[in-house]
Each structure stands twice: as structure tokens, then as C-alpha cells.
C-alpha atoms as a PDB file:
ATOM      1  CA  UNK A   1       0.000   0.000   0.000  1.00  0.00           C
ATOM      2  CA  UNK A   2       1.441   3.210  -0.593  1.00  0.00           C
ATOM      3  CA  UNK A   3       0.024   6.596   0.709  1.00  0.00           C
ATOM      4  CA  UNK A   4       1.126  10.411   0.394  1.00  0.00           C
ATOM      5  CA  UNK A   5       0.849  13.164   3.252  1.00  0.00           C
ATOM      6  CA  UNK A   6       0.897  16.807   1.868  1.00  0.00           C
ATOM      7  CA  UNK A   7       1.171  19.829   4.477  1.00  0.00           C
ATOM      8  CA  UNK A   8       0.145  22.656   3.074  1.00  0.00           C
ATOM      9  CA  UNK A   9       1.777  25.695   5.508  1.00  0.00           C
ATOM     10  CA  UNK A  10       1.577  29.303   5.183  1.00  0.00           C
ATOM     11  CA  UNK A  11       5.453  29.461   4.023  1.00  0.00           C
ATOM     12  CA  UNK A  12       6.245  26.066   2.821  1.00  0.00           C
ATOM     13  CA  UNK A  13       4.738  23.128   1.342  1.00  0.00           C
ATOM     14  CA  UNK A  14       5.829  19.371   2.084  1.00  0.00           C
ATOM     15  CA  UNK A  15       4.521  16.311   0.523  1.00  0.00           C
ATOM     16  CA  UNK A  16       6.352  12.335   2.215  1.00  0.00           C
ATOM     17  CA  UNK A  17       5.592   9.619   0.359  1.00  0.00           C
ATOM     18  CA  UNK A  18       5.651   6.422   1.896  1.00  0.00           C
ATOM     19  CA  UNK A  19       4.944   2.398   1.071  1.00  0.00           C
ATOM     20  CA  UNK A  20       3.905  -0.189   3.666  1.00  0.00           C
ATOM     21  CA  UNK A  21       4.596   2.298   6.504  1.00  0.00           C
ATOM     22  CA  UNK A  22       8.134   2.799   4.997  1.00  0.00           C
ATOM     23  CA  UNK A  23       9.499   6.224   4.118  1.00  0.00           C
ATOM     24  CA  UNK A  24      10.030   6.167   0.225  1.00  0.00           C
ATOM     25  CA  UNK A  25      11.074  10.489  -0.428  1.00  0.00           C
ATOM     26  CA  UNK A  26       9.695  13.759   0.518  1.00  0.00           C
ATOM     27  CA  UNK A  27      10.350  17.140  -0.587  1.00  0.00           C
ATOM     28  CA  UNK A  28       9.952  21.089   0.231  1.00  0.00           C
ATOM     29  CA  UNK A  29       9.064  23.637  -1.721  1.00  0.00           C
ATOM     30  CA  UNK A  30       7.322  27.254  -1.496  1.00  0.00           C
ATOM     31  CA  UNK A  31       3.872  27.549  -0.994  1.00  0.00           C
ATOM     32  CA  UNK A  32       2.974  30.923  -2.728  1.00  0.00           C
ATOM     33  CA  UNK A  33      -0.373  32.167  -3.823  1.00  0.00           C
ATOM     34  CA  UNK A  34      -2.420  28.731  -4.576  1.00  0.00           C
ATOM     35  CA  UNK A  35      -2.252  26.071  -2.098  1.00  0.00           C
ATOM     36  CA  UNK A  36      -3.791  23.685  -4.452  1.00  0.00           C
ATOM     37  CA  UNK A  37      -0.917  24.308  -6.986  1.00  0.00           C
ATOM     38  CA  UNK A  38       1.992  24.052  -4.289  1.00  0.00           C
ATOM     39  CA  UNK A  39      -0.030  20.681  -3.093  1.00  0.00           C
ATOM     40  CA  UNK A  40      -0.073  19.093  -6.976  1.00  0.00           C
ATOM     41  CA  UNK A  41       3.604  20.820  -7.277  1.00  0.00           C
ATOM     42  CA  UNK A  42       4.876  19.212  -4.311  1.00  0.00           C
ATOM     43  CA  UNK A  43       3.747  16.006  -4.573  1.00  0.00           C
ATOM     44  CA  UNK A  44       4.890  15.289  -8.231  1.00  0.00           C
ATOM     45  CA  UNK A  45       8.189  16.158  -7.000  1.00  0.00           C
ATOM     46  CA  UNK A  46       7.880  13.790  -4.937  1.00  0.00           C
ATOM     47  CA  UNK A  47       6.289  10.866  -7.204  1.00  0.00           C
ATOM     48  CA  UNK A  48       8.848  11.254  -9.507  1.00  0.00           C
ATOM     49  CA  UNK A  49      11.446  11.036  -7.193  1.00  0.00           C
ATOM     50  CA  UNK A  50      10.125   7.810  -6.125  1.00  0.00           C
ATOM     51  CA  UNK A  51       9.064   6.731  -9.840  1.00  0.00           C
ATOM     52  CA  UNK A  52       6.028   6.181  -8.234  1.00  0.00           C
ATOM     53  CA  UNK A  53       2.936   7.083 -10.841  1.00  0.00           C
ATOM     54  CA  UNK A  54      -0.144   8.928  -8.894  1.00  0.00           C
ATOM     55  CA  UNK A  55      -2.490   6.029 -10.187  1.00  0.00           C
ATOM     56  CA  UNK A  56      -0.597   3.636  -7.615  1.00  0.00           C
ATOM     57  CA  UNK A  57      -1.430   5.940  -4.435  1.00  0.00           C
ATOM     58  CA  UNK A  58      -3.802   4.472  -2.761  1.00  0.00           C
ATOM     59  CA  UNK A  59      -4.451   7.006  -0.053  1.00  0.00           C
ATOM     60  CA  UNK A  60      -3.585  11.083  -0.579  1.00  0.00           C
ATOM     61  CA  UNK A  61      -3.977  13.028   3.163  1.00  0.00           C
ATOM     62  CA  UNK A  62      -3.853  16.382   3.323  1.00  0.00           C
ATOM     63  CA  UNK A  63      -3.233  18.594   6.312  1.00  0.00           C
ATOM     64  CA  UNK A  64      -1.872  22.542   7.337  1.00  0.00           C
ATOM     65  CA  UNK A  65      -3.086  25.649   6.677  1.00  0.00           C
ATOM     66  CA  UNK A  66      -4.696  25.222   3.564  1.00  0.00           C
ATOM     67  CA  UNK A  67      -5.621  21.427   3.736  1.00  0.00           C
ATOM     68  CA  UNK A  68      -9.147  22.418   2.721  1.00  0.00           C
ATOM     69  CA  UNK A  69      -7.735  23.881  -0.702  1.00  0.00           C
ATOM     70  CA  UNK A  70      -6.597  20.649  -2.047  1.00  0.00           C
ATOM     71  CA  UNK A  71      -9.556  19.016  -4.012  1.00  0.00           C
ATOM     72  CA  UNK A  72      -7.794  15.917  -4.706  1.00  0.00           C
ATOM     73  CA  UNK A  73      -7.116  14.828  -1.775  1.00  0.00           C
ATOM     74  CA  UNK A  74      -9.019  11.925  -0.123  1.00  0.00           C
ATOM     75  CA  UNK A  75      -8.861  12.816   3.962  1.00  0.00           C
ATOM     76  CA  UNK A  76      -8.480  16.150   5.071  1.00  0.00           C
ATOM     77  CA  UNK A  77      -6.641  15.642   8.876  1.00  0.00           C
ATOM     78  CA  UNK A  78      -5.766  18.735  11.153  1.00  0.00           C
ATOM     79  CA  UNK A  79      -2.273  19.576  11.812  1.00  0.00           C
ATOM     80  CA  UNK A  80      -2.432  18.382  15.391  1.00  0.00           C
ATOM     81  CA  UNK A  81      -3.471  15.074  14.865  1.00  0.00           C
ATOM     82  CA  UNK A  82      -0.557  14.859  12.390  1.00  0.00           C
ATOM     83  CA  UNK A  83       2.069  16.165  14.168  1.00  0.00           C
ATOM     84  CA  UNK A  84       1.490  13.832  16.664  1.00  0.00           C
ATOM     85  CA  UNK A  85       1.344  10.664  14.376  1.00  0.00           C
ATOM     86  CA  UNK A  86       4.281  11.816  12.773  1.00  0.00           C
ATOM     87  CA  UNK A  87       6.227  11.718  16.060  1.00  0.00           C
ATOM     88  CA  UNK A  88       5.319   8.466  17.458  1.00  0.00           C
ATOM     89  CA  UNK A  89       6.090   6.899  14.138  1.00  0.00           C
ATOM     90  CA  UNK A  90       9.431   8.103  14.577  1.00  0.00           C
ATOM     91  CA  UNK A  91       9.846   7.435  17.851  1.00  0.00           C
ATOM     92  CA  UNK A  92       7.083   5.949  19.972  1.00  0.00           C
ATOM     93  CA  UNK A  93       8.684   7.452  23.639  1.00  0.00           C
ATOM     94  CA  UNK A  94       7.834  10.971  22.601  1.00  0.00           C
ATOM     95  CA  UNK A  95       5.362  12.528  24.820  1.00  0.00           C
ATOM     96  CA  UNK A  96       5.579  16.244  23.652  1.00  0.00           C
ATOM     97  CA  UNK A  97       6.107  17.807  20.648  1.00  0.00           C
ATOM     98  CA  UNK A  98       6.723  21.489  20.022  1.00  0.00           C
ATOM     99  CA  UNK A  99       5.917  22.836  16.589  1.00  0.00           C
ATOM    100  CA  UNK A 100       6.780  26.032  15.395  1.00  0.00           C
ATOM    101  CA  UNK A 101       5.580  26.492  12.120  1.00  0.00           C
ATOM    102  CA  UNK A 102       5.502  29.934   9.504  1.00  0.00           C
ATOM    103  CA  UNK A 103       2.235  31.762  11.153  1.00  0.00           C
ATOM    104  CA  UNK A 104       1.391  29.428  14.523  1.00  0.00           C
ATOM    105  CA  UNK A 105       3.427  27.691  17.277  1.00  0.00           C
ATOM    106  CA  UNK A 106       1.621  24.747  19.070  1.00  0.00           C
ATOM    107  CA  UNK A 107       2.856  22.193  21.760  1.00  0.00           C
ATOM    108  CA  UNK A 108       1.020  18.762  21.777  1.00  0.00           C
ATOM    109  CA  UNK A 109       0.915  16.259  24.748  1.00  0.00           C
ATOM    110  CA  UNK A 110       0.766  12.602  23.345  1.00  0.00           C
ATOM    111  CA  UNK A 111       0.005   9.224  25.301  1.00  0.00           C
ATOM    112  CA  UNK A 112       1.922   6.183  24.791  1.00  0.00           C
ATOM    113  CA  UNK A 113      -0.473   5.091  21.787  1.00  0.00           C
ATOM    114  CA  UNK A 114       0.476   8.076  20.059  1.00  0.00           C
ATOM    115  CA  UNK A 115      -3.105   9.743  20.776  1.00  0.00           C
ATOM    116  CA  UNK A 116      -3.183  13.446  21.277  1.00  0.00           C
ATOM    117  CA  UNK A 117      -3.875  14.257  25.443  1.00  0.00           C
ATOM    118  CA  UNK A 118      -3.691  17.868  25.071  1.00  0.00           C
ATOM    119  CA  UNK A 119      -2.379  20.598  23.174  1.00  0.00           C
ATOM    120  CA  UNK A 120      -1.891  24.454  23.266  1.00  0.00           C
ATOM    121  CA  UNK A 121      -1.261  26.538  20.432  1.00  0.00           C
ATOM    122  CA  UNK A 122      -0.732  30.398  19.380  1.00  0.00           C
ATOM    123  CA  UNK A 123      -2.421  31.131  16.188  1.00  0.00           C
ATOM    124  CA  UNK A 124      -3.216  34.905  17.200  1.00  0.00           C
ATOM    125  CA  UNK A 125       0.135  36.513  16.659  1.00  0.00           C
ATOM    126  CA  UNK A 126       3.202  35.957  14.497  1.00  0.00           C
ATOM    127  CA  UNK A 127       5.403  36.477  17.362  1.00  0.00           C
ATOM    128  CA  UNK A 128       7.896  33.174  18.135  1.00  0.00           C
ATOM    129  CA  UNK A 129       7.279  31.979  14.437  1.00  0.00           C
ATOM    130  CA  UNK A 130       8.943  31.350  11.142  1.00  0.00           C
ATOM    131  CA  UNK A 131       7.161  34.292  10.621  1.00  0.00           C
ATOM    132  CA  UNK A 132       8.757  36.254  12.781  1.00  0.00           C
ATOM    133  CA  UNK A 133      11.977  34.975  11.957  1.00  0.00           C
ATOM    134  CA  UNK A 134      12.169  36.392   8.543  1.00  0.00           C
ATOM    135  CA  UNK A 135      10.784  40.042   9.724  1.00  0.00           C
ATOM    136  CA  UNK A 136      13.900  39.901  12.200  1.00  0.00           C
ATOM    137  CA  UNK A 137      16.412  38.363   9.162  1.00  0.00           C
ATOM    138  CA  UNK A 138      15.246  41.193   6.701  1.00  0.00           C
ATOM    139  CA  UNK A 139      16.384  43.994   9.698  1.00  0.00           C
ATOM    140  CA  UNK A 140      19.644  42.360  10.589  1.00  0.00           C
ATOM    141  CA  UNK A 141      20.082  42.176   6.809  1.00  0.00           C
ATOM    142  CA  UNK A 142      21.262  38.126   7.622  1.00  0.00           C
ATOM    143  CA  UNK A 143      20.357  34.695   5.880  1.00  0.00           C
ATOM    144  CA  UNK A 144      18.065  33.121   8.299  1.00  0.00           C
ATOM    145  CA  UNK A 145      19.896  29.746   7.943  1.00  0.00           C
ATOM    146  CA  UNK A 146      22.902  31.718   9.322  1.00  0.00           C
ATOM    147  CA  UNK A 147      20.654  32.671  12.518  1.00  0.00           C
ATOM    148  CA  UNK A 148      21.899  29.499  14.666  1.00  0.00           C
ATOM    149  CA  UNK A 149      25.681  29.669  14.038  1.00  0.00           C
ATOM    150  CA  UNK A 150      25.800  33.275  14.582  1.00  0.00           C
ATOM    151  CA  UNK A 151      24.360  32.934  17.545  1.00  0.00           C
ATOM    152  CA  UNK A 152      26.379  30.462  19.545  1.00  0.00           C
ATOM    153  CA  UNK A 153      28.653  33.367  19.058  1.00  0.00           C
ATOM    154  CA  UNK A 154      26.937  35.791  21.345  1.00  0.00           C
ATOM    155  CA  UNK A 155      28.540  36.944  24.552  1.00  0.00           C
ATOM    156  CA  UNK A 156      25.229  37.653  25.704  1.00  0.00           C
ATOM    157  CA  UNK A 157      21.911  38.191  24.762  1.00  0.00           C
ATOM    158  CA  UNK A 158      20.044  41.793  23.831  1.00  0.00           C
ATOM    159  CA  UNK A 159      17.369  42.847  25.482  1.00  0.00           C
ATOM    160  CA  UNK A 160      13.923  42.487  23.550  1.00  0.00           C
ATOM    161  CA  UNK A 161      11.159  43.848  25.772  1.00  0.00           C
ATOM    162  CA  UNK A 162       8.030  42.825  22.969  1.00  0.00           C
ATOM    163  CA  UNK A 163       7.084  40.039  21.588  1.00  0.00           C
ATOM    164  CA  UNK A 164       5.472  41.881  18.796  1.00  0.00           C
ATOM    165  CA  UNK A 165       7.245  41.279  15.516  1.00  0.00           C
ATOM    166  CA  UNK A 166       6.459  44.975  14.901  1.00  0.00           C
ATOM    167  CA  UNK A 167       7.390  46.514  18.126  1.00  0.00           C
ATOM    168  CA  UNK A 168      10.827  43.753  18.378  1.00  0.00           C
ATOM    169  CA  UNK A 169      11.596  44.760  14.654  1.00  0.00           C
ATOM    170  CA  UNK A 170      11.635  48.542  15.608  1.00  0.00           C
ATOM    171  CA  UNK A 171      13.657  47.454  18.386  1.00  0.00           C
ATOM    172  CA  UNK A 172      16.173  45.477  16.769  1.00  0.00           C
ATOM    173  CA  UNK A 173      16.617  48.467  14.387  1.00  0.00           C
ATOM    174  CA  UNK A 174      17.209  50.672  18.032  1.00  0.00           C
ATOM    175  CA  UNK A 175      19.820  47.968  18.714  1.00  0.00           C
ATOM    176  CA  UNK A 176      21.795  48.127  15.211  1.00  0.00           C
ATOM    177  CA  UNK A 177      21.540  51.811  15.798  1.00  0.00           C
ATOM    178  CA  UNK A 178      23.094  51.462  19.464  1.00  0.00           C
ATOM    179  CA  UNK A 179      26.047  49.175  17.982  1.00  0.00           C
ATOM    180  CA  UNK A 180      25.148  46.190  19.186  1.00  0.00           C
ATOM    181  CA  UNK A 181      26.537  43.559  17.710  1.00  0.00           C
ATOM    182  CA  UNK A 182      24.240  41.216  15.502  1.00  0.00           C
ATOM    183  CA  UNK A 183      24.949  37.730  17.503  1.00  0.00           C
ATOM    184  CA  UNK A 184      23.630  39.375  20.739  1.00  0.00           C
ATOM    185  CA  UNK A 185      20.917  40.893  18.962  1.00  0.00           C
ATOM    186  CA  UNK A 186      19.819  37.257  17.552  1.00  0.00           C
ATOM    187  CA  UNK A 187      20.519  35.657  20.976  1.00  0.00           C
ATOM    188  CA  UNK A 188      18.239  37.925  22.307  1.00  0.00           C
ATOM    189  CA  UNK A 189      15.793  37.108  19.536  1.00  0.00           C
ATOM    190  CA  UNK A 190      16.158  33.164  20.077  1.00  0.00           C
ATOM    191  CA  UNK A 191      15.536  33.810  23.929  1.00  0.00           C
ATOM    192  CA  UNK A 192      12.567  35.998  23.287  1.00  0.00           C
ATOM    193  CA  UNK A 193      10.889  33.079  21.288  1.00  0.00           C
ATOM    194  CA  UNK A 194      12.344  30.666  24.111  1.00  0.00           C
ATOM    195  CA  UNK A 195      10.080  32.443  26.933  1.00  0.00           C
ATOM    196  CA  UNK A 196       7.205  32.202  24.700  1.00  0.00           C
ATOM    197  CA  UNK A 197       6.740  29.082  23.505  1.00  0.00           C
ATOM    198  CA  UNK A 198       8.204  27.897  27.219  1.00  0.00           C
ATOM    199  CA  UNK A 199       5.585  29.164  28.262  1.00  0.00           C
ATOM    200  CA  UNK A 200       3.406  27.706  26.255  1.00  0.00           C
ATOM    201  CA  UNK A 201       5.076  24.579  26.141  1.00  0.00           C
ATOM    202  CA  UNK A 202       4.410  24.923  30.047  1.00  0.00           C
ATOM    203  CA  UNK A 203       0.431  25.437  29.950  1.00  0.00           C
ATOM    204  CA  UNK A 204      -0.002  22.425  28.031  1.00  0.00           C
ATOM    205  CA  UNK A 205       1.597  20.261  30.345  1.00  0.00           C
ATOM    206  CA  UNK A 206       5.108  19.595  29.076  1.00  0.00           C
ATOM    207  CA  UNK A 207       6.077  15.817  29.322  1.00  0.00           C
ATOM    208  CA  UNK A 208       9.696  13.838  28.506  1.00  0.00           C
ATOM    209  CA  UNK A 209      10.806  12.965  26.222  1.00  0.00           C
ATOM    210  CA  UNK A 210      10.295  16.015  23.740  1.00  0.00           C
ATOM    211  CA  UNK A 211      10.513  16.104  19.748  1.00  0.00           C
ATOM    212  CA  UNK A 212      10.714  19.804  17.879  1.00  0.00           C
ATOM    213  CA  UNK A 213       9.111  19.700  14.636  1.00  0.00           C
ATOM    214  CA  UNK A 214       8.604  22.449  11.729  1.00  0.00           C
ATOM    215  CA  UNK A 215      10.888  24.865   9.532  1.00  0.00           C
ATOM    216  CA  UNK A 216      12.177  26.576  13.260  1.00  0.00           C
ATOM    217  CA  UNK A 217      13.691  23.161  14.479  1.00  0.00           C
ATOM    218  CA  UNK A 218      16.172  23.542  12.106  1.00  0.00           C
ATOM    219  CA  UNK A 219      17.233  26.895  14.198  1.00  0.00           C
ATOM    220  CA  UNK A 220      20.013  25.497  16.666  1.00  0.00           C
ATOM    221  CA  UNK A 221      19.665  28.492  18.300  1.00  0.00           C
ATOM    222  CA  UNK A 222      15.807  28.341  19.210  1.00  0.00           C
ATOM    223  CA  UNK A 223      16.627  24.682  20.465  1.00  0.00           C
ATOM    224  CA  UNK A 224      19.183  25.486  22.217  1.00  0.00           C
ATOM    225  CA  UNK A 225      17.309  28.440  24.076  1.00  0.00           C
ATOM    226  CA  UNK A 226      13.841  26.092  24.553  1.00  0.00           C
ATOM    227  CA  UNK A 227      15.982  23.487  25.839  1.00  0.00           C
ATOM    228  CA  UNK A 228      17.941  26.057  28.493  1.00  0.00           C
ATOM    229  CA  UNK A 229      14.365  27.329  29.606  1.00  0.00           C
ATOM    230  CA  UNK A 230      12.830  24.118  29.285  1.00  0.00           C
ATOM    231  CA  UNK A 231      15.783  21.659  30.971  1.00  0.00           C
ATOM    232  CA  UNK A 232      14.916  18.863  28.769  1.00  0.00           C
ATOM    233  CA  UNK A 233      16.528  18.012  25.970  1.00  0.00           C
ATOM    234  CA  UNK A 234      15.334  18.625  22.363  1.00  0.00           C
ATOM    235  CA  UNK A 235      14.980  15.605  19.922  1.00  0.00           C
ATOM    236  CA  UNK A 236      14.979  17.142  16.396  1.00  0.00           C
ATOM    237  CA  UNK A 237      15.269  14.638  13.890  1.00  0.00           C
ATOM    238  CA  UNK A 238      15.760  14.480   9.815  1.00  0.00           C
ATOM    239  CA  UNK A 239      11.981  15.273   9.326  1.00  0.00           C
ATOM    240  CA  UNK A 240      11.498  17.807  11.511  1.00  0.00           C
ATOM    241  CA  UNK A 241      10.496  19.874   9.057  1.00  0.00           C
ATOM    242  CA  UNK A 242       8.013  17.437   7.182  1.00  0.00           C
ATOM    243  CA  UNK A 243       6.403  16.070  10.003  1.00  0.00           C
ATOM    244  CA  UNK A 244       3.290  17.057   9.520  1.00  0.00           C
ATOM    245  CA  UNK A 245       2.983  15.691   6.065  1.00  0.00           C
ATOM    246  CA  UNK A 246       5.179  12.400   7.465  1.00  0.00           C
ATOM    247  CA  UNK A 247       2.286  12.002  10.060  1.00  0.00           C
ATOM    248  CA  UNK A 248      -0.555  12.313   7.738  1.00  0.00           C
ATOM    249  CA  UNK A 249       1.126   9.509   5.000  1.00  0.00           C
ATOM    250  CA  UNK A 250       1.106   7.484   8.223  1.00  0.00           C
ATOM    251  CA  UNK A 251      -2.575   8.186   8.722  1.00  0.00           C
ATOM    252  CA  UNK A 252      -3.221   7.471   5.261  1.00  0.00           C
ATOM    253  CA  UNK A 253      -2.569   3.743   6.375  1.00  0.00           C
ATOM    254  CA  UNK A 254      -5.936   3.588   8.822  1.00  0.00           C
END
């Protein structure tokens, strides 16, 4: 049997193809303007990477932001329920899982089925999201994939009062104004998003051991600054960032 997971997210758009609950290929790409494009995009990438022909899919889930967009889809599945069967099909100890995605950040408790206990999520603000990220990488004038190096560097971190990506932005630009130097200044950022989703990582219920999923895992400085407010350690593993879409191919198989 082979089935495909697509996520659909507000920045990017992952598709994991899998056969007989066995990872086959995935792939990344933009989302853009038309979810349903991205979806069809995304997925061929992937079915020819796998010379794998649509006709021999026997299951197509769809999940993210713009799950509902996808008309060819056979399951629509939220991003929750995902999440959390992508982690316990990597690794069935995981109890939490923190995802911080391009416009939300969510932390989801999990049983030892792989069932979802509880979860909380921000969906009301960009702040401590990929979102965010980019607003901060376009003021520092800095790849974002640079972010995590650059700030192992830091002495010590800036002070960022707001959590607002427009009231942090205007102060990051006080900062580079002040001299501060640009590794502080993205410590300061990392810790910022650290309090935040600790906090909400905290509400929810926070259990061991914990798996970081979405675009931000890849951000050694975010883990790094969860795991210091946290004190747990981090498990971030090659699918972070298609773990939604990993969870829903899994799903595909019920």
C-alpha cells in the first residue's frame, strides 16, 4: 500500500511519500499564492522522485493551513493530529512535541499510543514563528539559515522587551543603531521566542521525552534556548520539518 501526506503551511509546502509504513522520499518547496498548486507541485516532486505514478497511491492526506484547498485529496486531517502521528512513528517514547511552524506555534501532549492528550497553540500573533523569523532576518540584513551559528557566538543576549514582531523589529533596528553587535541581537531574539513558547510549552503540560518539529527546528539556536528554559533536551530529527505531512502519510494507512 502506498500513501502520500501533503502539508500545506503558510510558508512552505511538504509532501512524504511512503509504502507499507516505509518512508520512500519527501520534498519542500514554497507555498505561494495557490495552495492547491503548491499541493499538486509538491507532490509530483515527490512521485517522480520515487518513480512512483499517482495512479498507484492508494491514499492522498492532506493537512496545514490550507488542507481544505486541495480538491484531490481523499482525507483532510488537522495539523495536530498529524504532528502527533508523525512523532510516534518516529519514535514511539515521545510525549511532547513542540511545533513552530511559519504563522502558529503549538505544543502537543501525546500518550503512549500516540493519541493526542492535550495541546496548546498560538495562532493569534506571528510572534515566536517562522514568521517572525524572517521580519527579524530582513532587519539584521542576515540569511536566516545563518541565525543558529551566529548565535552560539553571542557573549550575551540583547534585550527584547516585545514580543510583537512589529514593536521587536523597531527594536532590533534601536539595537543596530546602538552598535550592538548582531549575535547578541539574535541571541536575544532566540531567547525571546524561548520564553514564549516555554511558556506555552508549560500550559499544556510539558512531558519527557520532547521532539521539535517544523521549519524553526532547524534553528540550533531556538533549540538550544527552549531546551535552556525548558531543561529537557530537544529531539529534532531528519523530518522535523516534514512532520506534519510524514504524520498524515502514516494516517493514510488507517
Amino acid at each position: 500500500m502506498i500513501t502520500a501526506g501533503i502539508d500545506i503551511g503558510s510558508i512552505t509546502s511538504k509532501a512524504v511519500l511512503m509504502k507499507d509504513m516505509k518512508v520512500l522520499g519527501f520534498d519542500v518547496i514554497s507555498t505561494g499564492y495557490n495552495s492547491e498548486k503548491s499541493g499538486k507541485e509538491v507532490l509530483n516532486l515527490v512521485l517522480d522522485k520515487c518513480f512512483v505514478n499517482i495512479e498507484e497511491t492508494d491514499s492522498i492526506i492532506s493537512t496545514g493551513y490550507g488542507r481544505n484547498r486541495l480538491s484531490f485529496a481523499h482525507k483532510k486531517i488537522t495539523e495536530i493530529t498529524c504532528h502527533a502521528a508523525g512523532a510516534h512513528f518516529q519514535d514511539n517514547k515521545i510525549r511532547s512535541v513542540i511545533d513552530i511552524g511559519g504563522q502558529d506555534s503549538k505544543v502537543i501532549i501525546l500518550d503512549e499510543n500516540g493519541s493526542v492528550t492535550d495541546f496548546a497553540m498560538n495562532d493569534k500573533c506571528a510572534a515566536g514563528t517562522g514568521r517572525f523569523l524572517e521580519v527579524m532576518a530582513r532587519a539584521l540584513e542576515l540569511d536566516l539559515n545563518d541565525f543558529g551559528d551566529i548565535s552560539a557566538k553571542a557573549k550575551k543576549a540583547a534585550h527584547i522587551s516585545s514580543l510583537c514582531t512589529v514593536f521587536a523589529e523597531s527594536e532590533i533596528i534601536s539595537l543596530i543603531s546602538a552598535g550592538e553587535k548582531r549575535e547578541n541581537i539574535i541571541r536575544g531574539i532566540h531567547e525571546s521566542i524561548g520564553t514564549r513558547v516555554g511558556a506555552l510549552a508549560l500550559r499544556a503540560g510539558l512531558r519527557s521525552p520532547v521532539m521539535m518539529t517544523g521549519g524553526v527546528s532547524r534553528n540550533s539556536g531556538v533549540v538550544r534556548s527552549l531546551e535552556s528554559r525548558l531543561g529537557v533536551s530537544i529531539n529534532v530529527s531528519s523530518y522535523a520539518q516534514v512532520n506534519g505531512a510524514l504524520g498524515a502519510a502514516c494516517l493514510g494507512f488507517r
